[in-house]
C-alpha atoms as a PDB file:
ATOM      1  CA  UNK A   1      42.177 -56.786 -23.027  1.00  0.00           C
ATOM      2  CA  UNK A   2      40.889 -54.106 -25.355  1.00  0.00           C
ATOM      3  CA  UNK A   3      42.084 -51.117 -25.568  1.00  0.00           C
ATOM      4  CA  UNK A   4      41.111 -47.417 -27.036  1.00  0.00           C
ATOM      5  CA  UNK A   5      43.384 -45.541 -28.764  1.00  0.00           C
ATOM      6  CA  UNK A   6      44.110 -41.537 -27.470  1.00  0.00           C
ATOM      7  CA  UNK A   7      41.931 -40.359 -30.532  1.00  0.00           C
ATOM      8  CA  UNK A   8      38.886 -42.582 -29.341  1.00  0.00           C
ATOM      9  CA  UNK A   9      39.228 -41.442 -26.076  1.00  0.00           C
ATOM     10  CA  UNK A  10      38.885 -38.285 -26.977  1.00  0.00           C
ATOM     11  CA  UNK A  11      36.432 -38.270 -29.523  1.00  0.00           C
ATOM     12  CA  UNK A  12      34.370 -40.011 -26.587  1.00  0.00           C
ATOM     13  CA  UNK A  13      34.650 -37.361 -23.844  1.00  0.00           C
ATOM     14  CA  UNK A  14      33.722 -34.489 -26.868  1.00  0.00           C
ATOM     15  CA  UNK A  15      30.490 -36.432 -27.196  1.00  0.00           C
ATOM     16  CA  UNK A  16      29.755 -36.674 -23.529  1.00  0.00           C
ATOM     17  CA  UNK A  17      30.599 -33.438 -23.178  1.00  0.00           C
ATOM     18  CA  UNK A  18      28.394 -32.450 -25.746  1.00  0.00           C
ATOM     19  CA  UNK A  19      25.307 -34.669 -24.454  1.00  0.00           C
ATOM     20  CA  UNK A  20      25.830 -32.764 -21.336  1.00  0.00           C
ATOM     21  CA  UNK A  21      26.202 -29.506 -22.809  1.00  0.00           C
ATOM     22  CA  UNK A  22      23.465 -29.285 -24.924  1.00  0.00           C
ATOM     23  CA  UNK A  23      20.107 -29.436 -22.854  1.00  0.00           C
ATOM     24  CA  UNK A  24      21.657 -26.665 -20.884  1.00  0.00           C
ATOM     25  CA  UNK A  25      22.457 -24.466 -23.982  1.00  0.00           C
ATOM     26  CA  UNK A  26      18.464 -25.078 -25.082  1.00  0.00           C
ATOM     27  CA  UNK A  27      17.476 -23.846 -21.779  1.00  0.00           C
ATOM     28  CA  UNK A  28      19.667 -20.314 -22.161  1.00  0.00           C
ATOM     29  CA  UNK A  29      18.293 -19.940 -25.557  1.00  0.00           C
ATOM     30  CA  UNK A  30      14.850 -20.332 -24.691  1.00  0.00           C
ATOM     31  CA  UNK A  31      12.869 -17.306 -24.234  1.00  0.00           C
ATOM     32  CA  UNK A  32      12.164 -16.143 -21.069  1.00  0.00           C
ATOM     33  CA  UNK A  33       9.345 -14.977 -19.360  1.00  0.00           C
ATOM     34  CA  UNK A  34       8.737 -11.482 -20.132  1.00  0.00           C
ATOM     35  CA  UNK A  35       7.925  -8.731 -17.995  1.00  0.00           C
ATOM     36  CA  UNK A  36       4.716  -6.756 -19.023  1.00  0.00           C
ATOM     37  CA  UNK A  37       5.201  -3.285 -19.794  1.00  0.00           C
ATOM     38  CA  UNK A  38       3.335  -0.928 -17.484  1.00  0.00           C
ATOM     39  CA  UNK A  39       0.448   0.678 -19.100  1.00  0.00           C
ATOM     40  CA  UNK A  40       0.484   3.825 -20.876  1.00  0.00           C
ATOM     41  CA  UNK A  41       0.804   7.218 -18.909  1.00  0.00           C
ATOM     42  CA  UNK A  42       1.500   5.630 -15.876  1.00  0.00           C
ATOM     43  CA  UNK A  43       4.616   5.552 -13.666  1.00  0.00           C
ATOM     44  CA  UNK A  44       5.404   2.536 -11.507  1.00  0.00           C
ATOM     45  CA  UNK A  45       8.215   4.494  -9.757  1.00  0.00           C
ATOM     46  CA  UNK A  46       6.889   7.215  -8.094  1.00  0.00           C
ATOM     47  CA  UNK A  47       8.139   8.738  -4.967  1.00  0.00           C
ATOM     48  CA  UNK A  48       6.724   8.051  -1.229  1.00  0.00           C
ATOM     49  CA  UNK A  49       3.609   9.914  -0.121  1.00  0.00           C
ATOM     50  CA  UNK A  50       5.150  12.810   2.024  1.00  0.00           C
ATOM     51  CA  UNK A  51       2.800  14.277   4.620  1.00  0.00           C
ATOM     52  CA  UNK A  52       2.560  15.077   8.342  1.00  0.00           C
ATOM     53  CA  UNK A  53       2.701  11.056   9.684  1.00  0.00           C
ATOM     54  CA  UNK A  54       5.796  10.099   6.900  1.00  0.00           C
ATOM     55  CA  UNK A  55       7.372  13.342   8.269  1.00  0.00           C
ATOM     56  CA  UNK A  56       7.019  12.618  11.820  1.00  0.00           C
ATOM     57  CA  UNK A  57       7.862   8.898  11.561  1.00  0.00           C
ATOM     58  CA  UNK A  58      11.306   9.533   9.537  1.00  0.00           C
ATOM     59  CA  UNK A  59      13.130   9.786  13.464  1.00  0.00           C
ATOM     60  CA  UNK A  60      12.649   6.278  13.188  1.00  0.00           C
ATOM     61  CA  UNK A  61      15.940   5.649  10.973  1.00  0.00           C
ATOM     62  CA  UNK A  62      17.904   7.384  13.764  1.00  0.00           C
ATOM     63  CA  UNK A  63      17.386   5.384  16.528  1.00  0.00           C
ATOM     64  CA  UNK A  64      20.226   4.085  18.195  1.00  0.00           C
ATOM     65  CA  UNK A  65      20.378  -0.175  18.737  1.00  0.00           C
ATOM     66  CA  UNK A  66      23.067  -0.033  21.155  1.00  0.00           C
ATOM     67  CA  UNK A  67      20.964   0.442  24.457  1.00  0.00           C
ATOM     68  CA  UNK A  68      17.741  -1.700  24.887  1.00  0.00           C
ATOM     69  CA  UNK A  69      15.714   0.594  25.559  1.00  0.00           C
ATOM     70  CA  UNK A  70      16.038   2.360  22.697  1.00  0.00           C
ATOM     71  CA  UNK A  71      14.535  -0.690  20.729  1.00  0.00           C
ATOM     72  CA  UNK A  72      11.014   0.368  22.995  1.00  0.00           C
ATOM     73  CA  UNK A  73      10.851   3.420  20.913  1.00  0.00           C
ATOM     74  CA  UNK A  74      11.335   1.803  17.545  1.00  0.00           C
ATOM     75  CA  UNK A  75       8.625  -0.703  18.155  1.00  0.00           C
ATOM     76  CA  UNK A  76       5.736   1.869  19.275  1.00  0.00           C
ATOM     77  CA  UNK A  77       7.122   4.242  16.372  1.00  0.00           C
ATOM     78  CA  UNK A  78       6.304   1.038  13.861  1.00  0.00           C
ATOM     79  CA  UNK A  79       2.962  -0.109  16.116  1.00  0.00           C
ATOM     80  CA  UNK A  80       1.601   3.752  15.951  1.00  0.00           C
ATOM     81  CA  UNK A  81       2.732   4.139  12.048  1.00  0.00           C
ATOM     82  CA  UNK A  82       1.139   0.845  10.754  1.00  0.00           C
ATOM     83  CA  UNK A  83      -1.995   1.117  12.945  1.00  0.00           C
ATOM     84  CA  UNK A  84      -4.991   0.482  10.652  1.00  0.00           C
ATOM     85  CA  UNK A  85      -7.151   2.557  13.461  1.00  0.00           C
ATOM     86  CA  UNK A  86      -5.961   5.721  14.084  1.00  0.00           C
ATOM     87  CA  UNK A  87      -6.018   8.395  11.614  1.00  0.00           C
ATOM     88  CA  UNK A  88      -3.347  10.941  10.375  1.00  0.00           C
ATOM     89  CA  UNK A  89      -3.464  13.404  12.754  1.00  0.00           C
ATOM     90  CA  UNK A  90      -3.560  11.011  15.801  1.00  0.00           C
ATOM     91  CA  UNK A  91      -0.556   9.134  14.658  1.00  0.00           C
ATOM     92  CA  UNK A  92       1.240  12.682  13.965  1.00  0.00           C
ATOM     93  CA  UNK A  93       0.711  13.341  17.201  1.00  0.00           C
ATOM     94  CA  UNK A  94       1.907   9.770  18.712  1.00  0.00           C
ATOM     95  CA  UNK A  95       5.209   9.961  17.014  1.00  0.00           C
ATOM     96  CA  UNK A  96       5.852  13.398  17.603  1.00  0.00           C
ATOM     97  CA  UNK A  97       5.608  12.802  21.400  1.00  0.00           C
ATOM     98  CA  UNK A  98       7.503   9.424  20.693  1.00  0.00           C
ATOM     99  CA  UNK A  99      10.550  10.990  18.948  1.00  0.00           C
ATOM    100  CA  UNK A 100      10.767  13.526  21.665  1.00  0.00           C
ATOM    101  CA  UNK A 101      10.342  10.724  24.197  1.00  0.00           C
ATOM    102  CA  UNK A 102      13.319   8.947  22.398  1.00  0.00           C
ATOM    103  CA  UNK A 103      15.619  12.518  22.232  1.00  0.00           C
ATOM    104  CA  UNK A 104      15.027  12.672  25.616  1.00  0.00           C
ATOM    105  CA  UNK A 105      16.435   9.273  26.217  1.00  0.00           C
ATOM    106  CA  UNK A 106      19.607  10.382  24.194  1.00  0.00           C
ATOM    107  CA  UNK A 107      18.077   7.201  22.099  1.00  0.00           C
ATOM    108  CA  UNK A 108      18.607   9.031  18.342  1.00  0.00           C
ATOM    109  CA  UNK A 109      21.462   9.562  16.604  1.00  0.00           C
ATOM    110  CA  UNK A 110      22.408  13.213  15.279  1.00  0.00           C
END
């Protein structure tokens, strides 16, 4: 029977190990794909619009998921804000009478 010495046995597993080791190591050192720099004069973090509908739909993080009812309010607050058919104003209005709907309903959290 043939046998390998301690020192061949280990000289093998370095070399498996390293036949493993390298593809991976040539993937990490490859370049990635880089992110394009926004263009000049222009910020890509700028804060939420704030006006009359954002301000009257910001009850909406309040309401309470305990009771199921309160859920009701939470979907016509989203169905009213996301409409693509009723303008500013309107959907001022809607959520206005919403959140006071949901108050009412001791649905909102202080």
């Amino acid at each position: 029977m043939f046998t390998i010495t301690p020192a061949a046995r280990t000289a093998l597993n370095f070399a498996v190990v390293i036949a493993f080791a390298v593809p991976f190591a040539a993937n990490a050192a490859a370049p990635g794909h880089p992110v394009a720099p926004p263009p000049p004069g222009s910020n890509p973090y700028q804060p939420a619009v704030q006006n009359d509908v954002t301000g009257a739909y910001q009850f909406r993080t309040r309401v309470l998921v305990s009771p199921p009812n309160c859920q009701n309010f939470a979907g016509q607050a989203d169905s009213v804000f996301y409409s693509s058919t009723t303008d500013d104003k309107t959907k001022a209005e809607q959520l206005t009478a919403i959140s006071k709907a949901a108050a009412t309903a001791g649905c909102l959290a202080p």
